[in-house]
N, C-alpha and C. Protein backbone atom coordinates (compact mmCIF):
# COMPACT_ATOMS: atom_id res chain seq x y z
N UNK A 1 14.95 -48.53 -47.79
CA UNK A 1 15.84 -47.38 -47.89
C UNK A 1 17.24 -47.87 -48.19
N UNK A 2 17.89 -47.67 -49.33
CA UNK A 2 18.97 -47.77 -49.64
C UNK A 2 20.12 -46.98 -48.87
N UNK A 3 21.80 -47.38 -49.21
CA UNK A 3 22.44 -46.94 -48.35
C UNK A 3 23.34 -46.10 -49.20
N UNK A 4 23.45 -44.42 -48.71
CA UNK A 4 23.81 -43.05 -49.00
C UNK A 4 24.91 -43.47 -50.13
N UNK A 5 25.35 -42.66 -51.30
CA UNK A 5 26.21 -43.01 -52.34
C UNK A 5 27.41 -42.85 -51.65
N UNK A 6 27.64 -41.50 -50.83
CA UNK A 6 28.89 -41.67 -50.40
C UNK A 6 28.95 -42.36 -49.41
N UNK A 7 28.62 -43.06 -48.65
CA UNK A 7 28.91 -44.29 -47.75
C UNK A 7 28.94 -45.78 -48.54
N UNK A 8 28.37 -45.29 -50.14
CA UNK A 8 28.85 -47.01 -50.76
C UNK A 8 30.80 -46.48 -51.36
N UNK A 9 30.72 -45.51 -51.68
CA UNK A 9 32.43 -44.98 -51.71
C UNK A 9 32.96 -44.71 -50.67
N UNK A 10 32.63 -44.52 -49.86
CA UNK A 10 33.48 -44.75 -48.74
C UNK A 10 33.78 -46.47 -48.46
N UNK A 11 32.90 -47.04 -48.84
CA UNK A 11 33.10 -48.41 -48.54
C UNK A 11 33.99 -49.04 -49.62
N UNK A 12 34.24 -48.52 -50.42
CA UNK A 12 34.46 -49.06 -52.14
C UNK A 12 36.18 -48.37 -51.38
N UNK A 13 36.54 -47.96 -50.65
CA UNK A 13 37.56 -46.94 -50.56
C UNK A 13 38.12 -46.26 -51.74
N UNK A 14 36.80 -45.40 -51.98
CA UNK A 14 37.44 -44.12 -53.01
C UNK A 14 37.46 -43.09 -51.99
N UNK A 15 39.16 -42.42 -52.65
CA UNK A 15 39.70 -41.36 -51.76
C UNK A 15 39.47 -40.67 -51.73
N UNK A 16 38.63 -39.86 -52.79
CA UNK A 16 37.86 -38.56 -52.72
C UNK A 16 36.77 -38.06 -51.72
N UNK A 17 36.24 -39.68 -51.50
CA UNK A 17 35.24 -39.68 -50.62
C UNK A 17 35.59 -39.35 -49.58
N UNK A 18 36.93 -40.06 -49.57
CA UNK A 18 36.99 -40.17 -47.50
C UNK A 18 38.01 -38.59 -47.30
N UNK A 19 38.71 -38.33 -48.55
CA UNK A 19 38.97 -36.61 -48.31
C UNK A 19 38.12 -35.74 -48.23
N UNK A 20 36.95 -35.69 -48.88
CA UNK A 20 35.74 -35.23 -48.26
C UNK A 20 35.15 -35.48 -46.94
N UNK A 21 35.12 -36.55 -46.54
CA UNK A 21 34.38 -36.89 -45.30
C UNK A 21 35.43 -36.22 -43.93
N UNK A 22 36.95 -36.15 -44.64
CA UNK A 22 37.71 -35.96 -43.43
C UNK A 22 37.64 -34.08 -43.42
N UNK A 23 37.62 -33.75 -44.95
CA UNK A 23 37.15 -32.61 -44.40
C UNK A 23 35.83 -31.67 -44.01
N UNK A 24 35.17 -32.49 -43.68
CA UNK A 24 34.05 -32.19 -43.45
C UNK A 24 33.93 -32.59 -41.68
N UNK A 25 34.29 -33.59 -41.35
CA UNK A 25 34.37 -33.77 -39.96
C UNK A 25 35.63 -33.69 -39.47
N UNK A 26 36.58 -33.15 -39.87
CA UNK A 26 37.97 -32.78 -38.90
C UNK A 26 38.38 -31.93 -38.20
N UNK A 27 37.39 -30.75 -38.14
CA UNK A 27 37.18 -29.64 -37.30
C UNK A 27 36.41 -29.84 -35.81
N UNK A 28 35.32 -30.59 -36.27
CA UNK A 28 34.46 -31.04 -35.19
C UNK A 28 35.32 -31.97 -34.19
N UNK A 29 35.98 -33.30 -35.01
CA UNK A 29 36.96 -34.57 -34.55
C UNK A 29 37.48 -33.65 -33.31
N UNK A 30 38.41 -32.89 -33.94
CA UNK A 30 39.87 -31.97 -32.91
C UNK A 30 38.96 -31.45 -32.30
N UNK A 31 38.08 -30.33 -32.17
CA UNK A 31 37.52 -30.21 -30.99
C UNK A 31 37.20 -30.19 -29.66
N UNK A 32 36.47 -32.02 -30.32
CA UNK A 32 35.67 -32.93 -29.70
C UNK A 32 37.03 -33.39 -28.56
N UNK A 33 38.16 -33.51 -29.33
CA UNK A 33 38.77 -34.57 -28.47
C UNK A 33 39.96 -33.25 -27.67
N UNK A 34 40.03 -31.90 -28.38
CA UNK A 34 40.86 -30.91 -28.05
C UNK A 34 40.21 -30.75 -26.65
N UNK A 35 38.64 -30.82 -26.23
CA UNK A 35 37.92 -30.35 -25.09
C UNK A 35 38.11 -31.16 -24.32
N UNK A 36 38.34 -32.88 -24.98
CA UNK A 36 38.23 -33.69 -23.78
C UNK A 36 39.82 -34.35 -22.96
N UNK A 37 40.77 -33.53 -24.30
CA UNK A 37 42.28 -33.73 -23.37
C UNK A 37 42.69 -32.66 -23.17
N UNK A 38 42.57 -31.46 -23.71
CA UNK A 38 42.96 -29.96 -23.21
C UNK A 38 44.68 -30.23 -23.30
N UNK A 39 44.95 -31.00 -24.81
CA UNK A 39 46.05 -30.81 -24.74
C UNK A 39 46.53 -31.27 -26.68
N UNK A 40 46.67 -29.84 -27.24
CA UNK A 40 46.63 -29.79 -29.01
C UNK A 40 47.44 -30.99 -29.14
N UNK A 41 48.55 -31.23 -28.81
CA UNK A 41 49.43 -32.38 -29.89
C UNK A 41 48.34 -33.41 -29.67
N UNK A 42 48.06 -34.20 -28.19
CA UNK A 42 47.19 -34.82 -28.42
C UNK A 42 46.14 -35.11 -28.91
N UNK A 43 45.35 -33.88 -28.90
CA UNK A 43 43.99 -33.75 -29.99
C UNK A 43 44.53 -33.76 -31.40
N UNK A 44 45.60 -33.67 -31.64
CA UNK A 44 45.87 -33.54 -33.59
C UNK A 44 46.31 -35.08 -33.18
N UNK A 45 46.88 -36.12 -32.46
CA UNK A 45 46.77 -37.41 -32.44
C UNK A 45 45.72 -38.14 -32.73
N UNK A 46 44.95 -37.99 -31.19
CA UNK A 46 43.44 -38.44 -31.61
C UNK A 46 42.67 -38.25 -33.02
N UNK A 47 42.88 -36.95 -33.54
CA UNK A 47 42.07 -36.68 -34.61
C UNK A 47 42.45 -37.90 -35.84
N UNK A 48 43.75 -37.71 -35.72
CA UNK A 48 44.46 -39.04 -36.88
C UNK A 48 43.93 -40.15 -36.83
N UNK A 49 43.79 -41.06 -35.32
CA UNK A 49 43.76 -42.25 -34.82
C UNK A 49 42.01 -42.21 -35.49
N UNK A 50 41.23 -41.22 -35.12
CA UNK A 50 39.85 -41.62 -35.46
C UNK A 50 39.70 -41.64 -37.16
N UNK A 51 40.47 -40.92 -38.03
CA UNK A 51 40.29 -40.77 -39.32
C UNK A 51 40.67 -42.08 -39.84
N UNK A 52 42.54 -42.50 -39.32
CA UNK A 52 42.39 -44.49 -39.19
C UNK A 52 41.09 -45.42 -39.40
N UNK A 53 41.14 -45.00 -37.92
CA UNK A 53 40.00 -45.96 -37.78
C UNK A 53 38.73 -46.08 -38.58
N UNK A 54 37.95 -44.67 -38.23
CA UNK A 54 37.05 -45.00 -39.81
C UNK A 54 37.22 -45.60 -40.86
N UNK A 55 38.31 -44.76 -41.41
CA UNK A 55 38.63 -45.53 -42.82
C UNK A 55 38.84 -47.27 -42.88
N UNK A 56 39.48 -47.76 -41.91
CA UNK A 56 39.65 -49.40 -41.69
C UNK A 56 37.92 -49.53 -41.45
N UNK A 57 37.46 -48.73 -40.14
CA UNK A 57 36.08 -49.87 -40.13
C UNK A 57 34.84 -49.07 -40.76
N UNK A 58 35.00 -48.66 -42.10
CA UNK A 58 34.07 -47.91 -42.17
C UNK A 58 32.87 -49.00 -43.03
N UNK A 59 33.46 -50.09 -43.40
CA UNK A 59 32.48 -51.19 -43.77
C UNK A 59 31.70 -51.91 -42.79
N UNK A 60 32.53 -51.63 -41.43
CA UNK A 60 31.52 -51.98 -40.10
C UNK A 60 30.34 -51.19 -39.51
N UNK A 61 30.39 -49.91 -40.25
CA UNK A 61 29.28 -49.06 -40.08
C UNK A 61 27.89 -49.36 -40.45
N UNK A 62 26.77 -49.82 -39.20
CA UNK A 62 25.69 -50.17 -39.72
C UNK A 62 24.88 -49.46 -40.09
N UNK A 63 24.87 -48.33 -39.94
CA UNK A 63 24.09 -47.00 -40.16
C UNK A 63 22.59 -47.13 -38.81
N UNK A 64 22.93 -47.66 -37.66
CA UNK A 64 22.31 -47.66 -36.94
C UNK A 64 21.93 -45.92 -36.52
N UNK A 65 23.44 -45.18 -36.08
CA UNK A 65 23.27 -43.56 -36.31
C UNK A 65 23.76 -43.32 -37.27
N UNK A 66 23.78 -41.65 -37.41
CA UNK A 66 24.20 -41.18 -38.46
C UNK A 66 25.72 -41.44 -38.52
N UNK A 67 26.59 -41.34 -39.51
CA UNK A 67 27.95 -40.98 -39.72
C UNK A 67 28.57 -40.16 -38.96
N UNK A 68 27.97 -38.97 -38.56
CA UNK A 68 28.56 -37.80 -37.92
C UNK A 68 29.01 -38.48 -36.31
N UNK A 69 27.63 -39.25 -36.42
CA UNK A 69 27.49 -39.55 -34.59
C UNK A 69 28.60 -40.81 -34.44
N UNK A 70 28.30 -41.35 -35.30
CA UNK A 70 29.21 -42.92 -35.48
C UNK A 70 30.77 -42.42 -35.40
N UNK A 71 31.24 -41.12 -35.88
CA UNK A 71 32.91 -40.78 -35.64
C UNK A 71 32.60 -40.00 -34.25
N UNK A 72 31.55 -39.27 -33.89
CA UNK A 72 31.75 -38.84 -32.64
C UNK A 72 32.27 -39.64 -31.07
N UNK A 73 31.57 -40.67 -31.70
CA UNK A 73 31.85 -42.08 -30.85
C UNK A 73 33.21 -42.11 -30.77
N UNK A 74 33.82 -42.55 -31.57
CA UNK A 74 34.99 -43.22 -32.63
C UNK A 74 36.01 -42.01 -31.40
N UNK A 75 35.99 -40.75 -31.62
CA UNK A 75 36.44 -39.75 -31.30
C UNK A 75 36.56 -39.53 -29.30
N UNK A 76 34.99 -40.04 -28.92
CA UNK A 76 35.59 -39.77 -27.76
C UNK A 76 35.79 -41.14 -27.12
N UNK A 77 35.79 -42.19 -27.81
CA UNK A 77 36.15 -43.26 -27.49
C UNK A 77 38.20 -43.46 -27.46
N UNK A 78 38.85 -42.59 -28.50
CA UNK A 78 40.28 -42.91 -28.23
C UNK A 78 40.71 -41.39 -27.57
N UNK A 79 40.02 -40.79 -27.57
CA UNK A 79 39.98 -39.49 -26.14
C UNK A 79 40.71 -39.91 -25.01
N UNK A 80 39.32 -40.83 -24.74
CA UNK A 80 39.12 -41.42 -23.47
C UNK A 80 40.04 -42.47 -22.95
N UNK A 81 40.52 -42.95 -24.43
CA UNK A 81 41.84 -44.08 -24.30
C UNK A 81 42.78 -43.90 -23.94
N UNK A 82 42.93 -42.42 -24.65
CA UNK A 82 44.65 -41.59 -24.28
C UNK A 82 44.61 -41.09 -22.78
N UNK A 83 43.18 -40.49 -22.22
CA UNK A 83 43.18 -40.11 -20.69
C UNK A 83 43.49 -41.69 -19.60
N UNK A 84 43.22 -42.49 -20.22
CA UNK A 84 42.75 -43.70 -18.99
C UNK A 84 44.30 -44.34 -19.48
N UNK A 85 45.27 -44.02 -20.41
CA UNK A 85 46.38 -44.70 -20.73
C UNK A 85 47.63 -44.17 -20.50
N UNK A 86 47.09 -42.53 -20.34
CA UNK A 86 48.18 -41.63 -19.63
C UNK A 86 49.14 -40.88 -20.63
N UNK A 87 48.59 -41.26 -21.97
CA UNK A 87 49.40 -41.07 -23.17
C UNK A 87 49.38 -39.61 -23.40
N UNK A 88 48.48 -38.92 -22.35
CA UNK A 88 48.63 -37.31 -22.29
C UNK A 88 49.72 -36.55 -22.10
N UNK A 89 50.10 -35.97 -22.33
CA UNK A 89 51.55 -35.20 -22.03
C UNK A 89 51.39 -34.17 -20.16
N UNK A 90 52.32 -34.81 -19.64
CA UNK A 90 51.76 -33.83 -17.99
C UNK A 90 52.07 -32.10 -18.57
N UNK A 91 51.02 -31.53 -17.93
CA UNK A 91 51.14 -30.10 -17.87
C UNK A 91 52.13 -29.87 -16.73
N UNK A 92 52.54 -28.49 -16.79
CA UNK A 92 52.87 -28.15 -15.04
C UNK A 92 52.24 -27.62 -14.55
N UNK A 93 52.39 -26.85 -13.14
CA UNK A 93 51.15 -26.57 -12.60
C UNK A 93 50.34 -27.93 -11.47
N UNK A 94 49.71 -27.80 -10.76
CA UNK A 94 49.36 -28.41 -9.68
C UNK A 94 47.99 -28.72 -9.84
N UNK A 95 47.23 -29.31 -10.13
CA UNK A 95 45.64 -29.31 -10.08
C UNK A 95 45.48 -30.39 -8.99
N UNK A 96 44.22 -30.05 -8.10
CA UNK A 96 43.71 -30.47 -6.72
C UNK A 96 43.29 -31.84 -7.48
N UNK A 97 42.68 -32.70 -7.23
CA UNK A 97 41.71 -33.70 -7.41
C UNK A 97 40.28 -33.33 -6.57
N UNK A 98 39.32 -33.74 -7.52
CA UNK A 98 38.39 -32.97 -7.20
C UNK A 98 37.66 -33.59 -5.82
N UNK A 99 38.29 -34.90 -5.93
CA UNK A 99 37.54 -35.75 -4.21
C UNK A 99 37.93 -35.57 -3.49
N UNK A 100 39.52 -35.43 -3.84
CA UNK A 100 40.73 -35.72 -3.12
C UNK A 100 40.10 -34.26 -1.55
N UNK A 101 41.26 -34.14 -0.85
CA UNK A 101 41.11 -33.28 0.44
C UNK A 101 41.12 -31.80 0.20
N UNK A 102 41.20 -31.43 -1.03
CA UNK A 102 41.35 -30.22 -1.79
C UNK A 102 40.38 -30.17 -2.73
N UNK A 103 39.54 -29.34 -2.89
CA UNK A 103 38.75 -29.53 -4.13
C UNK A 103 39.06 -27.75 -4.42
N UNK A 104 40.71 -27.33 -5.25
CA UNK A 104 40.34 -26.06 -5.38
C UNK A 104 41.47 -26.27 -6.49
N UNK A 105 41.48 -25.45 -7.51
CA UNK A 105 41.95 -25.30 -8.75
C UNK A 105 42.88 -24.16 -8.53
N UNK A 106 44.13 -24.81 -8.97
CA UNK A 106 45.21 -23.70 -9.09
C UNK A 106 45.32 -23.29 -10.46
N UNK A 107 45.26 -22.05 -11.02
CA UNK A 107 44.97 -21.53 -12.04
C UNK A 107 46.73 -21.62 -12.73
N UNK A 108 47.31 -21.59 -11.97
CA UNK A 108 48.81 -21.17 -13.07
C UNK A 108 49.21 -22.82 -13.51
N UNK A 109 50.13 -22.22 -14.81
CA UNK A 109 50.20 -22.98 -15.49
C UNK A 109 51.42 -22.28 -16.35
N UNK A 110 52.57 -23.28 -17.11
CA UNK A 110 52.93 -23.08 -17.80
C UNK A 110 52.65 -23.09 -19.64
N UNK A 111 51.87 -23.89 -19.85
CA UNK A 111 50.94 -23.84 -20.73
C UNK A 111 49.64 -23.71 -20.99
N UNK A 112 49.39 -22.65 -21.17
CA UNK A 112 47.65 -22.02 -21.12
C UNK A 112 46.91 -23.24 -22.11
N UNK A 113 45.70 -23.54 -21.86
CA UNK A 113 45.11 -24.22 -22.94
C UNK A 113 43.66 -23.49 -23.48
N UNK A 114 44.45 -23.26 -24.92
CA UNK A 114 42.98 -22.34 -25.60
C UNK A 114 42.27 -23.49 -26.30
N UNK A 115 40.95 -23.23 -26.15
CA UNK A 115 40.27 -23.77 -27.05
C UNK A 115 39.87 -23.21 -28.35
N UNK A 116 40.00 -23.64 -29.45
CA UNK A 116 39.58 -22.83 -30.94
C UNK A 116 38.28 -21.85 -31.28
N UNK A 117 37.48 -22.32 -30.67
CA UNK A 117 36.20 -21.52 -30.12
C UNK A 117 35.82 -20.28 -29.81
N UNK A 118 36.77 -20.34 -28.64
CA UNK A 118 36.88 -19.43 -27.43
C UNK A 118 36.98 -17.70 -28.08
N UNK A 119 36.26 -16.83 -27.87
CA UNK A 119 36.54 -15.49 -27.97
C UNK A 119 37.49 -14.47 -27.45
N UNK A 120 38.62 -14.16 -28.36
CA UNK A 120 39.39 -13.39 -26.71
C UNK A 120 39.54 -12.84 -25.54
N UNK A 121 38.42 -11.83 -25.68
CA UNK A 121 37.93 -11.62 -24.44
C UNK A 121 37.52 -12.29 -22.89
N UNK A 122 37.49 -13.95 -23.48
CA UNK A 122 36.70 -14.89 -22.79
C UNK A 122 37.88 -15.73 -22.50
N UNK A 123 39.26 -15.66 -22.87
CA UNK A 123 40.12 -16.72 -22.93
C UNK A 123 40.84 -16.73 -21.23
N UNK A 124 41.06 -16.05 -20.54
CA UNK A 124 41.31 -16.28 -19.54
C UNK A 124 40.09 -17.05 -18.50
N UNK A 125 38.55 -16.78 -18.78
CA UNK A 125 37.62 -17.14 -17.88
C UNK A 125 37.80 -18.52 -18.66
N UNK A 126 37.56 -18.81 -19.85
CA UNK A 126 37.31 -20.50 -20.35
C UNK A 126 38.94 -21.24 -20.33
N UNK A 127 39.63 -20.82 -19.74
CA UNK A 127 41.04 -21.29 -19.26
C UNK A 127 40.69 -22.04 -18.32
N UNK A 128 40.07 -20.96 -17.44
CA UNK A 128 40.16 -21.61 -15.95
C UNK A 128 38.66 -23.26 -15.94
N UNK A 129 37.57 -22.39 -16.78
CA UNK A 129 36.74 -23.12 -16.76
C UNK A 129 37.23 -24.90 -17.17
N UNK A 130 37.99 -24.51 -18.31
CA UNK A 130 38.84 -25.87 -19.22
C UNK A 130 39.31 -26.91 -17.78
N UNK A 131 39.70 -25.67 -17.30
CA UNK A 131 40.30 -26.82 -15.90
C UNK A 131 39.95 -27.29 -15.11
N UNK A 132 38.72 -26.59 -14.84
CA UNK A 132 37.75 -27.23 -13.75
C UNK A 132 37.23 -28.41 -14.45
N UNK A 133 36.49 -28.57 -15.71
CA UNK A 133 36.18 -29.59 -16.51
C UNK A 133 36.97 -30.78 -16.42
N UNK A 134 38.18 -30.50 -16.75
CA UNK A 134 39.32 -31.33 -16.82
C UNK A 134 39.66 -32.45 -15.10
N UNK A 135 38.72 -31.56 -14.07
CA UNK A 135 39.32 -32.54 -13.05
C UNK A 135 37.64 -33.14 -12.73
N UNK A 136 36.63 -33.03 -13.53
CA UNK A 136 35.42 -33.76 -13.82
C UNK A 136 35.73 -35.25 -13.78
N UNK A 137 35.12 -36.65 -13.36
CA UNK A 137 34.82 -37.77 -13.65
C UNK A 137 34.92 -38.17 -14.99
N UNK A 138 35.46 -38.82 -15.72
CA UNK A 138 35.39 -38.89 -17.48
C UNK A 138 33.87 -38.94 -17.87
N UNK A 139 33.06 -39.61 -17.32
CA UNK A 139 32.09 -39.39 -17.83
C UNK A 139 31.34 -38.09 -17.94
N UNK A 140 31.08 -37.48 -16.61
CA UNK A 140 30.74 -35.83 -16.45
C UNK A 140 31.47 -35.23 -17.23
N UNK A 141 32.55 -35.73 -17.59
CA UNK A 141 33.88 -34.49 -18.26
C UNK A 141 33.30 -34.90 -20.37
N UNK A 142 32.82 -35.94 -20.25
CA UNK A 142 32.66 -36.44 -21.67
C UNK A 142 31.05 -35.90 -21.79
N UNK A 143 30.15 -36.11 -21.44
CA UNK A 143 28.70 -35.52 -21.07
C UNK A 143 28.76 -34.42 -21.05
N UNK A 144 29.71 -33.20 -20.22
CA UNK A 144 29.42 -32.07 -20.41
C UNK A 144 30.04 -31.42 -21.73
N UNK A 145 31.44 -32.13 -21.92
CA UNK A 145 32.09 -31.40 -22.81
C UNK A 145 31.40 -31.80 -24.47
N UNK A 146 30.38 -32.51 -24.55
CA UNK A 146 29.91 -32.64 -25.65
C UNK A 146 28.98 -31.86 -26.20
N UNK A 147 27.98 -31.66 -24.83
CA UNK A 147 26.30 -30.67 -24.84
C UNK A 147 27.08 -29.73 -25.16
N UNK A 148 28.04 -29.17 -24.03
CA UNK A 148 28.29 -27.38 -23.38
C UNK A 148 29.24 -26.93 -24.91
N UNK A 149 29.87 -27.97 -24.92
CA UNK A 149 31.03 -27.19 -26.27
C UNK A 149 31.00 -27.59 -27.24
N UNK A 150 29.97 -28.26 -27.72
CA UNK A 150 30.28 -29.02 -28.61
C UNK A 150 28.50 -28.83 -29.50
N UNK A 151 27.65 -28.89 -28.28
CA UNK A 151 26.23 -28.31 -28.50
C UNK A 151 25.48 -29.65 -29.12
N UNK A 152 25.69 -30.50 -28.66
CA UNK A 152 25.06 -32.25 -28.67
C UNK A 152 23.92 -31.68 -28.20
N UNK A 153 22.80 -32.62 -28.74
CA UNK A 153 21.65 -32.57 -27.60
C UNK A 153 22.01 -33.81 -27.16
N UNK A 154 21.18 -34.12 -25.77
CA UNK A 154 21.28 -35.32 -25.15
C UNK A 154 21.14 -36.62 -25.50
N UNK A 155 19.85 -36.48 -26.60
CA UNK A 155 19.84 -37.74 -27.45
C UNK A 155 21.23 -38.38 -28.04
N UNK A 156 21.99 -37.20 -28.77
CA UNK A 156 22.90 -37.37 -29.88
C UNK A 156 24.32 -38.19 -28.48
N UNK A 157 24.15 -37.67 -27.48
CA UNK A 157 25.41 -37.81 -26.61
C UNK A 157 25.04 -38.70 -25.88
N UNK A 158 23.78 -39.47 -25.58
CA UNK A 158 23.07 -40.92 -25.22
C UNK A 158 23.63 -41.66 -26.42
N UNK A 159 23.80 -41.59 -27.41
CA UNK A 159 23.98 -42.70 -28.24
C UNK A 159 25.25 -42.86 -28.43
N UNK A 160 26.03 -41.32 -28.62
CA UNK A 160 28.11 -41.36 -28.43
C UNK A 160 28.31 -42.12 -27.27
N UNK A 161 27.61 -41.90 -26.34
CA UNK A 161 28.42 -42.49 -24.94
C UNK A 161 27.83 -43.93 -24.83
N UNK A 162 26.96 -44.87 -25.32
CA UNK A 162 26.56 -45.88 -25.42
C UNK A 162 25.45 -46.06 -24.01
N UNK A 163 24.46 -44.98 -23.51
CA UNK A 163 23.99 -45.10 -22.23
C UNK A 163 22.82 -44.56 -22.48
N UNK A 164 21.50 -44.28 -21.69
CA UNK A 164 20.54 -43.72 -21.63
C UNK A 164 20.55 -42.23 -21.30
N UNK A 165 19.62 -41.21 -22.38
CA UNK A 165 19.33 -40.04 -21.99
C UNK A 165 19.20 -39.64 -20.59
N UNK A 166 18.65 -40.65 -19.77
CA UNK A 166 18.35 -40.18 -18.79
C UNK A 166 19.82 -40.26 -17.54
N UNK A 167 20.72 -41.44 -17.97
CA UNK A 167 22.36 -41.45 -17.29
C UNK A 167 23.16 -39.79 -17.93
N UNK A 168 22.51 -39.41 -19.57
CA UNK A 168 23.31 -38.10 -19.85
C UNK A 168 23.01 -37.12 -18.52
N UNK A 169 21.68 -36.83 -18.47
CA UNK A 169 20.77 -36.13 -17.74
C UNK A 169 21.62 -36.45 -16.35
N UNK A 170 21.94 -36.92 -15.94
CA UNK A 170 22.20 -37.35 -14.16
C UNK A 170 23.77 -37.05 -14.60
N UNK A 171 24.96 -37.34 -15.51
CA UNK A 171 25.97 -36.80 -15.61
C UNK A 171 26.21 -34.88 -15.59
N UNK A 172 25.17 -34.63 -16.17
CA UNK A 172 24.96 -33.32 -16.71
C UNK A 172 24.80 -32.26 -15.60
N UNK A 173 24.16 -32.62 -14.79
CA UNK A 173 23.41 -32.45 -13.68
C UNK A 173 24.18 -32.49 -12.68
N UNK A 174 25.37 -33.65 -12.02
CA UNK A 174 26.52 -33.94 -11.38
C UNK A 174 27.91 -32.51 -11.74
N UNK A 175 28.14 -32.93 -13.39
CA UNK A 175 29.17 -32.02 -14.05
C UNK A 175 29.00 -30.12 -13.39
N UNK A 176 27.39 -29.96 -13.85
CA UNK A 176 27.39 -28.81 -13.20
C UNK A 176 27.14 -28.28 -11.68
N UNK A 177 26.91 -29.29 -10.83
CA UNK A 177 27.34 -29.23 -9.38
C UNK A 177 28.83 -28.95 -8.95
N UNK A 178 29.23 -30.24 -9.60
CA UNK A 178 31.05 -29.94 -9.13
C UNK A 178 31.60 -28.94 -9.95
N UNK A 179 31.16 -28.59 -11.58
CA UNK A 179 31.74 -26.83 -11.34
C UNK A 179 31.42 -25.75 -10.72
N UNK A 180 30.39 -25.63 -10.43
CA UNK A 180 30.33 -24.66 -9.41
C UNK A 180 30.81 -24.71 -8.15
N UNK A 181 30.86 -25.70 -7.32
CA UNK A 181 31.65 -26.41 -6.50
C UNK A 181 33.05 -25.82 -6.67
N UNK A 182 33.69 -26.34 -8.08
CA UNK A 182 35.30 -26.02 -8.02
C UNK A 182 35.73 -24.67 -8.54
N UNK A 183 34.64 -24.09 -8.79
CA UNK A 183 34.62 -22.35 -9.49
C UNK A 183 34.50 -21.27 -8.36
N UNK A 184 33.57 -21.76 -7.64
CA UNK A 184 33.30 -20.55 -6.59
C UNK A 184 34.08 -20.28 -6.38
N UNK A 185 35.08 -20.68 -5.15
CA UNK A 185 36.23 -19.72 -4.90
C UNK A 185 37.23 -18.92 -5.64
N UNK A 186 37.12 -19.50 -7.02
CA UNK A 186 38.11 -18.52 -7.75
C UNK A 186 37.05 -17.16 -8.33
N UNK A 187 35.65 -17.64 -8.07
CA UNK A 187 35.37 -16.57 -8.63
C UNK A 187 34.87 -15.75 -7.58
N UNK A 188 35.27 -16.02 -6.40
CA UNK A 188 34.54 -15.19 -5.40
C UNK A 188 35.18 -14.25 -5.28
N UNK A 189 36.89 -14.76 -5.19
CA UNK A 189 38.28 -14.39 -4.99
C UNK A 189 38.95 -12.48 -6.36
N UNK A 190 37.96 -13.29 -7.51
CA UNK A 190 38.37 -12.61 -8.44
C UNK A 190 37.58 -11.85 -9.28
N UNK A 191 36.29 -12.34 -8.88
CA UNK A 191 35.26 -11.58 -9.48
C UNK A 191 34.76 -10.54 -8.90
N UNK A 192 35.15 -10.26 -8.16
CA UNK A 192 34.88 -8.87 -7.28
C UNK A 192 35.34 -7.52 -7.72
């Protein structure tokens, strides 16, 4: 099996190619990484940093997965860089830690965070939800936010996250314990 024409131009670095490829995966990119920092300048960062990067290592691509999956990687790999490096911008607003002696989510905020997705009707409930996610484990928070919003199957998000279906499965499984965990009370409070 030979290797796809546009992945020998992408390799050749013709620009047409990789303006195609960026518009074809730059919606998904921001997203991907909009869900996993819940914060736009940063996700239009990330999105850049991964289009970089491809383009530099896109001759390192073995075609072990597909392309799509190989930037998904790429994507929540400098996500995850900007969360663990702090390069996030602080919101205001107070959020509990979810181990910490508080496990309860303060909803206000001076900057709401929408996701592109989201239906209006739904934007205040997937506000709050965004936030509960957001005080998830990175991994639970990267595992869920890939299946739930993003609509990975497990296979596809076993191979982004570099781990076994069955570690997705036990993240997945965790993720939706501690939201319900950190949801109830607001929705006990408000859903009435």
């Amino acid at each position: 099996m030979g290797i796809a024409p546009e992945l020998v131009k992408l390799r050749e670095g013709d620009e047409l190619a990789f303006r195609q490829l960026v518009d074809q995966h730059q919606n998904r990119v921001f997203n991907t990484a909009l869900g996993l920092l819940q914060h736009h300048e940063n996700a239009q960062d990330v999105t850049q940093e991964v289009f970089v990067e491809v383009f530099r290592s896109i001759s390192k691509f073995r075609g072990d997965s597909t392309l799509s999956t190989w930037i998904y990687r790429i994507t929540v790999q400098k996500a995850l860089g900007h969360i663990r490096s702090g390069k996030r911008l602080k919101r205001s607003g107070t959020i509990f830690g979810l181990f910490g002696n508080e496990s309860q989510l303060n909803i206000q905020t001076n900057q709401p965070f929408d996701h592109p997705g989201i239906q209006l009707e739904n934007k205040e409930r997937a506000t709050i939800l965004f936030k509960a996610i957001a005080l998830l484990p990175l991994n639970q928070r990267t595992a869920f936010t890939l299946h739930k919003v993003e609509g990975l199957s497990q296979n596809e998000i076993a191979v982004i996250m570099s781990t076994s279906v069955s570690s997705v499965e036990s993240h997945l499984v965790r993720a939706r314990r501690n939201l319900r965990e950190l949801l109830s009370d607001y929705y006990e409070q408000n859903e009435k």
